[in-house]
C-alpha atoms as a PDB file:
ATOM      1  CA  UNK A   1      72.184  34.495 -19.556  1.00  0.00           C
ATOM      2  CA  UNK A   2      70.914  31.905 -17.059  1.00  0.00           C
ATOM      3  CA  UNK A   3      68.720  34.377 -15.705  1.00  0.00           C
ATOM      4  CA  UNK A   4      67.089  35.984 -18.627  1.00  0.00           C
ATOM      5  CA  UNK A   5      66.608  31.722 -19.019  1.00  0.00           C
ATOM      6  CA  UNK A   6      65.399  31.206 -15.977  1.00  0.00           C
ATOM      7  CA  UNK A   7      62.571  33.734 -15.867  1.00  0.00           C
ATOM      8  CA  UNK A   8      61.627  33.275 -19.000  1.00  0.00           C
ATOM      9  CA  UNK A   9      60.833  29.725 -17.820  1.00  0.00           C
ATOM     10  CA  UNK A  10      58.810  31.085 -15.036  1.00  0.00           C
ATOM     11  CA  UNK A  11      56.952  33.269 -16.921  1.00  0.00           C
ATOM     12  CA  UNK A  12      56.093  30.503 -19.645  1.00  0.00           C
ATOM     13  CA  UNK A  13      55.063  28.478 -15.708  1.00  0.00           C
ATOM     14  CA  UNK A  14      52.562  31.298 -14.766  1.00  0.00           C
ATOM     15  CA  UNK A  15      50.926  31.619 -18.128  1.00  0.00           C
ATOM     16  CA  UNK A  16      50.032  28.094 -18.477  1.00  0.00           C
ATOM     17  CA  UNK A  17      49.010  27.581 -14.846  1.00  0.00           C
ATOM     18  CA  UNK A  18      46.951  30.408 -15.439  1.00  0.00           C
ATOM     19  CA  UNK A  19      45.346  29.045 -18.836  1.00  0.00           C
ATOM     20  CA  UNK A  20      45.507  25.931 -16.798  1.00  0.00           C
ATOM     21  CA  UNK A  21      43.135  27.739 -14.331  1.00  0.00           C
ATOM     22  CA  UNK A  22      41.055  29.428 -16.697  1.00  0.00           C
ATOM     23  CA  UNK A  23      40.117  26.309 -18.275  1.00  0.00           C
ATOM     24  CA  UNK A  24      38.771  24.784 -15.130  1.00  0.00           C
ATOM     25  CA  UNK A  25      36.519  27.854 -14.663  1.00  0.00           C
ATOM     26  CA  UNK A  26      34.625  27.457 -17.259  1.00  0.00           C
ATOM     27  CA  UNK A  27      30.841  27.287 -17.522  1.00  0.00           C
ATOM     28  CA  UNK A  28      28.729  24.617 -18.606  1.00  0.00           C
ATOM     29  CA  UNK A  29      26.251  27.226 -19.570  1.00  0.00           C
ATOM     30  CA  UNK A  30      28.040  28.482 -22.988  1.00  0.00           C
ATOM     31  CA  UNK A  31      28.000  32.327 -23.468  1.00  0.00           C
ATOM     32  CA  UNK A  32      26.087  33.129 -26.958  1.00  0.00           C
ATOM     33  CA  UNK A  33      24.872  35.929 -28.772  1.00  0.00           C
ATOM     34  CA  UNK A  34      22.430  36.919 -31.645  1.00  0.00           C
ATOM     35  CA  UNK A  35      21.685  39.909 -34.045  1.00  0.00           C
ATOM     36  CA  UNK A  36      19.413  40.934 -36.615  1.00  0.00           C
ATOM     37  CA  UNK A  37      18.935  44.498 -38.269  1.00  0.00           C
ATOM     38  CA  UNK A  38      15.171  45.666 -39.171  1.00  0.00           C
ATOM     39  CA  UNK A  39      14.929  48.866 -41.175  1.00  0.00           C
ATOM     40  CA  UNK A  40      17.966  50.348 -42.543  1.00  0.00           C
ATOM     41  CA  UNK A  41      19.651  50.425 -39.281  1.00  0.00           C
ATOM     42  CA  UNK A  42      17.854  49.511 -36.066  1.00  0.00           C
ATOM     43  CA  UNK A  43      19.743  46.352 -35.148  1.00  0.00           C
ATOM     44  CA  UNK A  44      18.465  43.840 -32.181  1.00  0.00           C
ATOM     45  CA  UNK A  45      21.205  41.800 -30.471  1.00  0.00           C
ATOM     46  CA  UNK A  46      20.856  39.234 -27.393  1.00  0.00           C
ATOM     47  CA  UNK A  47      23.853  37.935 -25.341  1.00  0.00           C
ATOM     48  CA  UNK A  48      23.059  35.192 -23.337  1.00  0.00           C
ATOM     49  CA  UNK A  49      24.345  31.841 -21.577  1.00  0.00           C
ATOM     50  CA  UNK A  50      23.201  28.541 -23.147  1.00  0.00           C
ATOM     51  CA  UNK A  51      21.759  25.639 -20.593  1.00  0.00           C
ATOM     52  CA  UNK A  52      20.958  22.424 -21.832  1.00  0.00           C
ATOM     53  CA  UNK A  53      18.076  20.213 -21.604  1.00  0.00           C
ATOM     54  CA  UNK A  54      20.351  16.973 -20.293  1.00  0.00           C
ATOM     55  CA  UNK A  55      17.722  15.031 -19.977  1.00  0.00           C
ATOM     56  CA  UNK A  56      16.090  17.079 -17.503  1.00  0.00           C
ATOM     57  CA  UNK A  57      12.334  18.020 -16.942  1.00  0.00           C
ATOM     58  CA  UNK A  58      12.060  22.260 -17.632  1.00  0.00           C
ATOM     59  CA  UNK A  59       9.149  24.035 -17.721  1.00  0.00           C
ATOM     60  CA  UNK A  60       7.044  23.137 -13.920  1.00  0.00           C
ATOM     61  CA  UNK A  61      10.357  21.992 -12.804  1.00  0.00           C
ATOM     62  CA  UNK A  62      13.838  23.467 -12.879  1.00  0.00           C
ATOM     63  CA  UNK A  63      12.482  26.474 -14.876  1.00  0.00           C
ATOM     64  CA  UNK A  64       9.053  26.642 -12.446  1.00  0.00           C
ATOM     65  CA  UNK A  65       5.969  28.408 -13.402  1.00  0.00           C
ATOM     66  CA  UNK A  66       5.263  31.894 -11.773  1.00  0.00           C
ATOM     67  CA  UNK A  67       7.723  33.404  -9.822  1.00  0.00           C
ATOM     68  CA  UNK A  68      11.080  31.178  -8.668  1.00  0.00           C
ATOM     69  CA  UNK A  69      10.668  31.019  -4.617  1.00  0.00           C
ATOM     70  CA  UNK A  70      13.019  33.138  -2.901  1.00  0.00           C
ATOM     71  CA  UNK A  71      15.798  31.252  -1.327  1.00  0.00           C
ATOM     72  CA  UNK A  72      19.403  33.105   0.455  1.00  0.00           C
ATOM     73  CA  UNK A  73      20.882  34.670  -2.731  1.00  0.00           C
ATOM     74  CA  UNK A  74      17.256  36.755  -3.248  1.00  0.00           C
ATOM     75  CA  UNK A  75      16.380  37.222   0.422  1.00  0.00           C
ATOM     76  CA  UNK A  76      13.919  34.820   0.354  1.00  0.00           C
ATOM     77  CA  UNK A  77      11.566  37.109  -1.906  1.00  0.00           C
ATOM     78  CA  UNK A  78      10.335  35.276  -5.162  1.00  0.00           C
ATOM     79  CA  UNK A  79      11.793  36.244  -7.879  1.00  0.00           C
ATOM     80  CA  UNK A  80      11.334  35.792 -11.579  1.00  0.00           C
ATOM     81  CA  UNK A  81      12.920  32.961 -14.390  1.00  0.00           C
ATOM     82  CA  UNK A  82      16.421  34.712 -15.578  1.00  0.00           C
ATOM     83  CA  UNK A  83      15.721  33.549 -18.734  1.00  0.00           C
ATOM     84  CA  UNK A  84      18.858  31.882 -19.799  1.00  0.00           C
ATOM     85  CA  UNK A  85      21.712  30.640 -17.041  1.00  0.00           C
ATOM     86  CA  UNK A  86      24.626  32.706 -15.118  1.00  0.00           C
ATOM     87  CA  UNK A  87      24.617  36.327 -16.133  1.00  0.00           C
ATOM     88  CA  UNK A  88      22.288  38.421 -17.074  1.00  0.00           C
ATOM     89  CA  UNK A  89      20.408  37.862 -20.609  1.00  0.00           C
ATOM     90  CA  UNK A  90      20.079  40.814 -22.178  1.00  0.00           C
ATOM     91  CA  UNK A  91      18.733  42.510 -25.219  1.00  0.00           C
ATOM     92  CA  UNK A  92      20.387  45.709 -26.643  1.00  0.00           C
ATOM     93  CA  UNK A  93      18.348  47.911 -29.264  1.00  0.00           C
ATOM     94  CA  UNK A  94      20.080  50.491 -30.875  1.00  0.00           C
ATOM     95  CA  UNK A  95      17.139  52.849 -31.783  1.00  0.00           C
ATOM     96  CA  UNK A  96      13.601  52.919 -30.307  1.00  0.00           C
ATOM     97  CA  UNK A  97      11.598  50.151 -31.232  1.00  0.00           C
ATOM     98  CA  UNK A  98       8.134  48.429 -30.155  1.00  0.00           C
ATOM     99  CA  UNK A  99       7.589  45.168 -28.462  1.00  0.00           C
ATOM    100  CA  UNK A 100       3.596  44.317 -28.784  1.00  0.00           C
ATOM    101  CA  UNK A 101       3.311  47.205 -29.554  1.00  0.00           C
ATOM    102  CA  UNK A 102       4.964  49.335 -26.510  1.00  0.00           C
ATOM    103  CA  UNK A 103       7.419  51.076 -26.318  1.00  0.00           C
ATOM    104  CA  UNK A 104      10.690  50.521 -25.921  1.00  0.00           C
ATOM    105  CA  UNK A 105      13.372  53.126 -25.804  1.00  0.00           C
ATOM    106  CA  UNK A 106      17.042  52.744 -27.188  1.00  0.00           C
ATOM    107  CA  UNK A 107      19.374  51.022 -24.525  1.00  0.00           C
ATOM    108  CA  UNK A 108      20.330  47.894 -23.177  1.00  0.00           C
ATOM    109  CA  UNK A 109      18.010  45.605 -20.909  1.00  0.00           C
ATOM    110  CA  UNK A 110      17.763  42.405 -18.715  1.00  0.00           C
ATOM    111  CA  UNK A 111      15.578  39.858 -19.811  1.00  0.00           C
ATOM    112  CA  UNK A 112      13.561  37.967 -17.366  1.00  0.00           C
ATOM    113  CA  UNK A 113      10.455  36.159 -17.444  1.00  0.00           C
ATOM    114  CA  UNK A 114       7.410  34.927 -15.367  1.00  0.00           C
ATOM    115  CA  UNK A 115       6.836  31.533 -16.992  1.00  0.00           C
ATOM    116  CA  UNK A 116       3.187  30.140 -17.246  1.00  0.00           C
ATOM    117  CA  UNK A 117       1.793  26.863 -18.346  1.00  0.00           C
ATOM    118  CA  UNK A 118       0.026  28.646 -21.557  1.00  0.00           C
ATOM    119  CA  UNK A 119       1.375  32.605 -21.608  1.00  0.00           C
ATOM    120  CA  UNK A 120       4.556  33.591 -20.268  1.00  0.00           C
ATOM    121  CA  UNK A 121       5.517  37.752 -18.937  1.00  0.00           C
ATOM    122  CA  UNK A 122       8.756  39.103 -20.468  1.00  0.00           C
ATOM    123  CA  UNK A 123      10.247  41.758 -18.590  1.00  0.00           C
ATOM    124  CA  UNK A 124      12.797  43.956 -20.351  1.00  0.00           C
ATOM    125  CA  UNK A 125      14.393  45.859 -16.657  1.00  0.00           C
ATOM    126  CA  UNK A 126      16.844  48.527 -16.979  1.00  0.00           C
ATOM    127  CA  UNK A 127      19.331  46.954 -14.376  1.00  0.00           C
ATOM    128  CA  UNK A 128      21.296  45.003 -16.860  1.00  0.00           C
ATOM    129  CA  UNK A 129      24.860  43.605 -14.989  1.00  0.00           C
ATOM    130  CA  UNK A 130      23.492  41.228 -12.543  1.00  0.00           C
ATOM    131  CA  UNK A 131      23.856  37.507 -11.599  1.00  0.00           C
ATOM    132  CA  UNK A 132      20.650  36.066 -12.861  1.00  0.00           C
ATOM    133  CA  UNK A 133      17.611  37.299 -10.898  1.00  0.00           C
ATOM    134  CA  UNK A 134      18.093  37.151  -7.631  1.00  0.00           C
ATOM    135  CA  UNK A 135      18.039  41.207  -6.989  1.00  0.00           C
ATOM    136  CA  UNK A 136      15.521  41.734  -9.390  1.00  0.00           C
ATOM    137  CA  UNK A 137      13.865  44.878  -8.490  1.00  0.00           C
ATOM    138  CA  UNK A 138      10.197  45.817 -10.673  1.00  0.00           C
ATOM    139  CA  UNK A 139      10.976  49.308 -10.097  1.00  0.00           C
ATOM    140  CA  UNK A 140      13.901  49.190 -13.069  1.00  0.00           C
ATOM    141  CA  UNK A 141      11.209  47.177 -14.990  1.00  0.00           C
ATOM    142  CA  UNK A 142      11.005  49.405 -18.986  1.00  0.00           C
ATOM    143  CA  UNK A 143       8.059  47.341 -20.093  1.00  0.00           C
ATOM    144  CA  UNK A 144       6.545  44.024 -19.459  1.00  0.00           C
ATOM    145  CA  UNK A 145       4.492  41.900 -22.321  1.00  0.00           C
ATOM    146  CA  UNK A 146       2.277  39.135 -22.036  1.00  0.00           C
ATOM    147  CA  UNK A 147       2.682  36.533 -24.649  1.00  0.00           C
ATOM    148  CA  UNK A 148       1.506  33.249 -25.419  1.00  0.00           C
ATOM    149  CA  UNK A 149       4.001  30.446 -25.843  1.00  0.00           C
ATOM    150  CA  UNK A 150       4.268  27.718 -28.327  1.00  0.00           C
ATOM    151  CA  UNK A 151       5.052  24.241 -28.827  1.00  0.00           C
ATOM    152  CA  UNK A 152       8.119  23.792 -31.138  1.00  0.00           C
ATOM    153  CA  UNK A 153      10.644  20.724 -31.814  1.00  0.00           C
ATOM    154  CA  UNK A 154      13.253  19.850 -29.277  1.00  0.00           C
ATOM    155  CA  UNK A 155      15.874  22.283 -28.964  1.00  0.00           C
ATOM    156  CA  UNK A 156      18.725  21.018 -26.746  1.00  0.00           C
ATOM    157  CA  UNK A 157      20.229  23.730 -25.776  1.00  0.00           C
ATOM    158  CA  UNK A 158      18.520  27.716 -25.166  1.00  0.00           C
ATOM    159  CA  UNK A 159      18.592  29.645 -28.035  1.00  0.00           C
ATOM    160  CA  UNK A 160      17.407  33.167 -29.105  1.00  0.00           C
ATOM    161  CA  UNK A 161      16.496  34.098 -32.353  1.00  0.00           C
ATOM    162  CA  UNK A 162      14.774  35.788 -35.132  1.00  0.00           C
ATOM    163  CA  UNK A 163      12.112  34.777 -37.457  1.00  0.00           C
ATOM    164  CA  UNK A 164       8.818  36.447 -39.851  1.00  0.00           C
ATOM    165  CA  UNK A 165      11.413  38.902 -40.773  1.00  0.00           C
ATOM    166  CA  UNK A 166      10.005  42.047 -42.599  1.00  0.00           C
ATOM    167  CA  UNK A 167      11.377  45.419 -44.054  1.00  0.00           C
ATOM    168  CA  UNK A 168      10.582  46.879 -40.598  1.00  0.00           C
ATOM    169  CA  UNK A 169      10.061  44.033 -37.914  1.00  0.00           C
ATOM    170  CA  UNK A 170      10.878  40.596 -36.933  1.00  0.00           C
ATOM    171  CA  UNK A 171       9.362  37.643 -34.359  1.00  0.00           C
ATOM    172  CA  UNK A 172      12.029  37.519 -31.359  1.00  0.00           C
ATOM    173  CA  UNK A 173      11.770  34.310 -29.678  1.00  0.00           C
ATOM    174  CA  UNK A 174      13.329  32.482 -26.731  1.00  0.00           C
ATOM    175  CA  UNK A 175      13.690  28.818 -27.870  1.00  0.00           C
ATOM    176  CA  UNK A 176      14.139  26.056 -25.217  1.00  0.00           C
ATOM    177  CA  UNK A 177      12.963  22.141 -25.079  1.00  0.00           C
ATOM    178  CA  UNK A 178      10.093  22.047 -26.838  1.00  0.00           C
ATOM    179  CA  UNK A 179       8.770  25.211 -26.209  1.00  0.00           C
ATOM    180  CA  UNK A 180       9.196  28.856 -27.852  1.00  0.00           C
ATOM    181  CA  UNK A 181       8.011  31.984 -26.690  1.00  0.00           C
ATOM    182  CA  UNK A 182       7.654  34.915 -29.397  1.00  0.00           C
ATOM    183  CA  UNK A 183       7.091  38.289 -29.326  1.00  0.00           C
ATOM    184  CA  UNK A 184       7.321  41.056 -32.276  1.00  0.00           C
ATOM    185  CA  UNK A 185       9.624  43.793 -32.336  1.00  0.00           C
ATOM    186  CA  UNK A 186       9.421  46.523 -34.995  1.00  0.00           C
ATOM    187  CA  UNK A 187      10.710  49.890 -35.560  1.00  0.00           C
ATOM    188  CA  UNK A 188       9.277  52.797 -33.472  1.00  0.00           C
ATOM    189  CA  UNK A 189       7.144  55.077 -36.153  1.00  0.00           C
END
């Protein structure tokens, strides 16, 4: 009896040290993700980590325009914004839809993005498990829009979303300090 007693007490000792341990590992950039359905069944969903503002300057500062300089992680080759913190963002379409107006086939995709003072590149790349962007490689990229960006009201921390939602589109749009950048996505005809 003493035993069963005894490693039940060290068993309840490993699980907390290991919630214990979990806790301290988590990230201050809070996972997230977002959905919406056009058409009868084409559903668009991000997943994505959420950094905050803070206080901090953004856009021509931590998030820089053009291309991020390379540093050790990318092999000191340039690379482009993540578009979100940690992990991979990514987009996942279910069915073939257009973005602009291109293409873009069924599957799941990184996001990343070459920021600019007035119009920003969104890249949708078919490598879609990495750390950020530091192995970025253009050869996976699907597609690649130009869009203009937008002023909008402060928005503390980075959000996705959906908006001008019709029977057979919507407006996608990154959302981060006071600045959005849209782009449509409708159903492949």
């Amino acid at each position: 009896m003493k035993t069963n007693l005894f490693i039940l007490a060290l068993i309840g000792v490993f699980a907390l040290s290991n919630n214990l341990q979990a806790q301290d590992k988590i990230q201050p950039s809070q996972k997230a993700s977002v959905s919406q359905f056009i058409g009868n069944d084409t559903q668009i969903t991000f997943t994505y980590s959420r950094p905050g503002v803070k206080g901090r300057k953004i856009y021509g500062a931590i998030v820089p325009f053009g291309m991020e300089p390379g540093n050790k992680y990318s092999n000191n080759k340039p690379f482009p914004w993540r578009a979100g913190a940690n992990a991979n963002t990514t987009i996942e379409v279910n069915n073939d839809v257009l973005v602009e107006g291109k293409a873009l086939p069924q599957g799941k995709y990184s996001i990343h993005t070459i920021p600019g003072d007035k119009e920003w590149v969104v890249i949708f790349n078919t490598v879609n498990d990495a750390w950020g962007s530091y192995t970025y490689d253009e050869s996976k990229d699907a597609l690649r829009i130009t869009v203009a960006s937008e002023k909008a009201p402060h928005m503390e921390w980075l959000a996705y979303g959906f908006g001008d939602i019709t029977d057979n589109s919507t407006v996608a749009y990154l959302h981060w300090e006071k600045l959005k950048v849209p782009f449509k996505i409708e159903i492949a005809k």
